[in-house]
Protein backbone atom coordinates (compact mmCIF):
# COMPACT_ATOMS: atom_id res chain seq x y z
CA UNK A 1 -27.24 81.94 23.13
CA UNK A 2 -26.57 82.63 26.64
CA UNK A 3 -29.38 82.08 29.45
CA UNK A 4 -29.33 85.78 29.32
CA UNK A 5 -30.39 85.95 25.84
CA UNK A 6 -27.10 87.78 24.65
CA UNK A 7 -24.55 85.99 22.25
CA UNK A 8 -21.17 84.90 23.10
CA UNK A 9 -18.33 85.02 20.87
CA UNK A 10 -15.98 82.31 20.42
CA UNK A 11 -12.78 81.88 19.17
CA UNK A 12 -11.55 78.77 18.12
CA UNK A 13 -8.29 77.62 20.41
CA UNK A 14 -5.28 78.33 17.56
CA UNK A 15 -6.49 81.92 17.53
CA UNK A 16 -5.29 84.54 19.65
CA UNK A 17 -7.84 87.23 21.03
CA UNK A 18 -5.10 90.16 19.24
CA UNK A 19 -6.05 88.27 15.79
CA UNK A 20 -9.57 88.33 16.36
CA UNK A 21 -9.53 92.34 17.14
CA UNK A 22 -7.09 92.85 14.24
CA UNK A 23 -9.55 90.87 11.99
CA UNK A 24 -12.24 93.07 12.79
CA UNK A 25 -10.68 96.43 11.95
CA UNK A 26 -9.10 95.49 9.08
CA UNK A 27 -10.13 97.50 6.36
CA UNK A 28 -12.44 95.85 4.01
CA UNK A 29 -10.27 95.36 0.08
CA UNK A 30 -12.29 97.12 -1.81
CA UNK A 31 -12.02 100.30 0.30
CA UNK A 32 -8.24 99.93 0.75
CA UNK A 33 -8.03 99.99 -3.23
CA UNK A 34 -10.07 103.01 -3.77
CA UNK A 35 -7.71 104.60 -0.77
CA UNK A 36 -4.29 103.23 -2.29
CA UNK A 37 -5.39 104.58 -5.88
CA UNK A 38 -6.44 108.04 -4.45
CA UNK A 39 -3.22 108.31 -2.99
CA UNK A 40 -1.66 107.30 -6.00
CA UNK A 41 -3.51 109.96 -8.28
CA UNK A 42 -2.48 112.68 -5.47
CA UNK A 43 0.93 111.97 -5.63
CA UNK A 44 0.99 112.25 -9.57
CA UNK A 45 -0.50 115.36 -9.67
CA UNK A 46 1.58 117.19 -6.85
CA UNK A 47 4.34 115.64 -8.74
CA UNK A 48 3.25 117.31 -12.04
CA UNK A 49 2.11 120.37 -10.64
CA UNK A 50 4.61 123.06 -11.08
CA UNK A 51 5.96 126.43 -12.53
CA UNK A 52 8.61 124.26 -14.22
CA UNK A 53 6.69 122.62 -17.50
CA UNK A 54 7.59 119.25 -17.14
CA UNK A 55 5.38 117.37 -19.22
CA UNK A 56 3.22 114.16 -17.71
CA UNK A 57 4.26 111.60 -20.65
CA UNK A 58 8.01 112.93 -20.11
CA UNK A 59 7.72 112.38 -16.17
CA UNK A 60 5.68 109.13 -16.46
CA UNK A 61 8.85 107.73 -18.72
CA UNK A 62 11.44 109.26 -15.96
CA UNK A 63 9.26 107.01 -13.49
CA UNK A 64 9.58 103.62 -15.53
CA UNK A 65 13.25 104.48 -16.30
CA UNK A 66 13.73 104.15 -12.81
CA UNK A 67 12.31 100.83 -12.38
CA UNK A 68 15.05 98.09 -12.55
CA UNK A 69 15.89 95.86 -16.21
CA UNK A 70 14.24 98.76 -17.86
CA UNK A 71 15.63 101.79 -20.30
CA UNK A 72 13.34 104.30 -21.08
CA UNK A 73 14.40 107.92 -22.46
CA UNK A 74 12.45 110.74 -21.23
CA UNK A 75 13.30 113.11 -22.73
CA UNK A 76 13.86 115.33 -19.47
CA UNK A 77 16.78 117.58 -19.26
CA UNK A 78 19.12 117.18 -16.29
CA UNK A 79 17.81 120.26 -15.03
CA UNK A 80 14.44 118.78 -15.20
CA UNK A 81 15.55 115.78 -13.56
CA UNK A 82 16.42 117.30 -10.89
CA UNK A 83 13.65 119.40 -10.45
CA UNK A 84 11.89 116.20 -10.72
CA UNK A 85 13.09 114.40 -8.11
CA UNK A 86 15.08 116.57 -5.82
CA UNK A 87 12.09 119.59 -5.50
CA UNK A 88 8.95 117.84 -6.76
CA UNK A 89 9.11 114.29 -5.78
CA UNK A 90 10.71 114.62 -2.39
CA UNK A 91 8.19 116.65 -1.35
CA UNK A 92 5.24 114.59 -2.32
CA UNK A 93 7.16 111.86 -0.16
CA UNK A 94 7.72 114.28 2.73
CA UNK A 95 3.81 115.08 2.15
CA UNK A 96 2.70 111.78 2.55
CA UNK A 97 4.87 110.81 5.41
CA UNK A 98 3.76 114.11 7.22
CA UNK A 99 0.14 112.95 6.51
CA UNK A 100 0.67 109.23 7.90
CA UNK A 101 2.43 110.52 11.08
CA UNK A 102 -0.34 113.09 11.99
CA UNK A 103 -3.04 110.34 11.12
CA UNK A 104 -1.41 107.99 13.28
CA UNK A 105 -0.97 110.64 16.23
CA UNK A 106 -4.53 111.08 15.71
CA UNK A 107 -5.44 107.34 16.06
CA UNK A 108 -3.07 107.12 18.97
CA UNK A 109 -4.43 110.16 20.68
CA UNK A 110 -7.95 108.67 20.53
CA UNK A 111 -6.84 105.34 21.61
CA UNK A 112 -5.21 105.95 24.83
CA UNK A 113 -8.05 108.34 25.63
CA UNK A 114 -10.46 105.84 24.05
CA UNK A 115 -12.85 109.50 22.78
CA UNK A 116 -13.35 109.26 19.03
CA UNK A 117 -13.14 113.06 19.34
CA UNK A 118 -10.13 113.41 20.80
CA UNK A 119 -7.82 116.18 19.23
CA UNK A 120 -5.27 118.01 20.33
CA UNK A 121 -7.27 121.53 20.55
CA UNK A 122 -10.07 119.48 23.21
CA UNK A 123 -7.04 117.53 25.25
CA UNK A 124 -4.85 120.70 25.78
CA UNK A 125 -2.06 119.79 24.19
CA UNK A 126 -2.24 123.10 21.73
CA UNK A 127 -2.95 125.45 24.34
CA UNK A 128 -0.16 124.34 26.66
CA UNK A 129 2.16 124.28 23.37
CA UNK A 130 1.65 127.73 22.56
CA UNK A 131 2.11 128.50 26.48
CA UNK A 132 5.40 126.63 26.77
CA UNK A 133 6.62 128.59 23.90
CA UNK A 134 4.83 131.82 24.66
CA UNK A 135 7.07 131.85 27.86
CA UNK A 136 10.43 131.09 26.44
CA UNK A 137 10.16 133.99 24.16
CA UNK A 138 8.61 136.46 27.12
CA UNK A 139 11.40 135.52 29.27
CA UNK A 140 13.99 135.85 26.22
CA UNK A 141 15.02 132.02 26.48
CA UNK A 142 14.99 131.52 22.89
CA UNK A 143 18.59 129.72 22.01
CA UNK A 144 19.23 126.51 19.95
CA UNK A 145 21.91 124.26 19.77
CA UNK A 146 22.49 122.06 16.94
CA UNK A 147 19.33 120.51 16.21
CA UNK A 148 18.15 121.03 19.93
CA UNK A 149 15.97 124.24 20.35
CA UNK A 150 14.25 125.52 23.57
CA UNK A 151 11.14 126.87 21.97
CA UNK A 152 10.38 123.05 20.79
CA UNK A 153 11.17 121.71 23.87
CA UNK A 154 9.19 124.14 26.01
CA UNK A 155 6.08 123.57 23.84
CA UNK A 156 6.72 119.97 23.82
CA UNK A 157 6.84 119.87 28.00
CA UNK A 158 3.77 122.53 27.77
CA UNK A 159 1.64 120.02 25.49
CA UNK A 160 2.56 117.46 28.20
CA UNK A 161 1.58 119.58 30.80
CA UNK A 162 -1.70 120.29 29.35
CA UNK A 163 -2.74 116.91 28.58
CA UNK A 164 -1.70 115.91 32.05
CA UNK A 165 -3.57 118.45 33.71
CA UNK A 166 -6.67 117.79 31.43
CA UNK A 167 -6.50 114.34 32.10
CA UNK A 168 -6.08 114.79 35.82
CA UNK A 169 -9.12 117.07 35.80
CA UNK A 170 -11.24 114.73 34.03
CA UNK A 171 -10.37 112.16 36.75
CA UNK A 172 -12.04 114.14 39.29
């Protein structure tokens, strides 16, 4: 206890104050085990979901064929194979690497503006988006080039814009 009556917190001399933050949001085991399996579970189903009947015990033997020192026969077609892994299963992936980007956007977003309810829609970002783009097409700007196009660039130097001018704002 301090003279004020408020606790201190010390770290011991081998540990770095970045350790001692990361320690304290680290998520707790038990919850990153439920969140790993629910994960897990969603990316079965999405992979078994489908018009094309591919049945789970085939597709769970396609999955341990793939794992290395192992033969398993799954009795999938090579059409289903590839419906298996080229459709359904690279889009799961894409799914969950869509999901981790936006989530970490989101955590960055808040960060920097230190708001737990900071989202694009509040900051700006969407309505100068939809402006930057808006006026490419008004102004008939539209044209691409390889994988460059101007309506993505315009929305991306509109988000800026907004964010800049709602951050500016909020300064004053």
């Amino acid at each position: 206890m301090t003279s004020t009556g408020l606790t201190t917190l010390s770290t011991p001399k081998h540990q770095s104050a970045s350790s001692v933050v990361a320690r304290a949001f680290r998520l707790p085991g038990r919850s990153l085990s439920i969140s790993l399996f629910v994960l897990l579970v969603a990316m079965t189903i999405g992979t078994l979901v489908g018009p094309a009947g591919l049945g789970p015990k085939a597709v769970l033997f396609e999955f341990v064929d793939q794992l290395p020192f192992v033969s398993v026969d799954s009795g999938l077609s090579e059409t289903q194979q590839v419906i298996l892994w080229q459709w359904r299963f690279s889009r799961v992936v894409l799914g969950g690497c869509v999901g981790a980007s936006l989530a970490m956007a989101g955590a960055g977003y808040q960060g920097v503006f230190r708001n737990p309810l900071a989202d694009p829609f509040l900051l700006g970002a969407a309505a100068g988006a939809g402006l930057g783009a808006t006026l490419v097409f008004a102004f008939d700007l539209a044209i691409g080039w390889g994988p460059f196009d101007s309506v993505a660039l315009a929305a991306f130097v509109g988000a800026l814009g907004g964010v800049a001018l709602s951050a500016f704002l909020g300064q004053s």
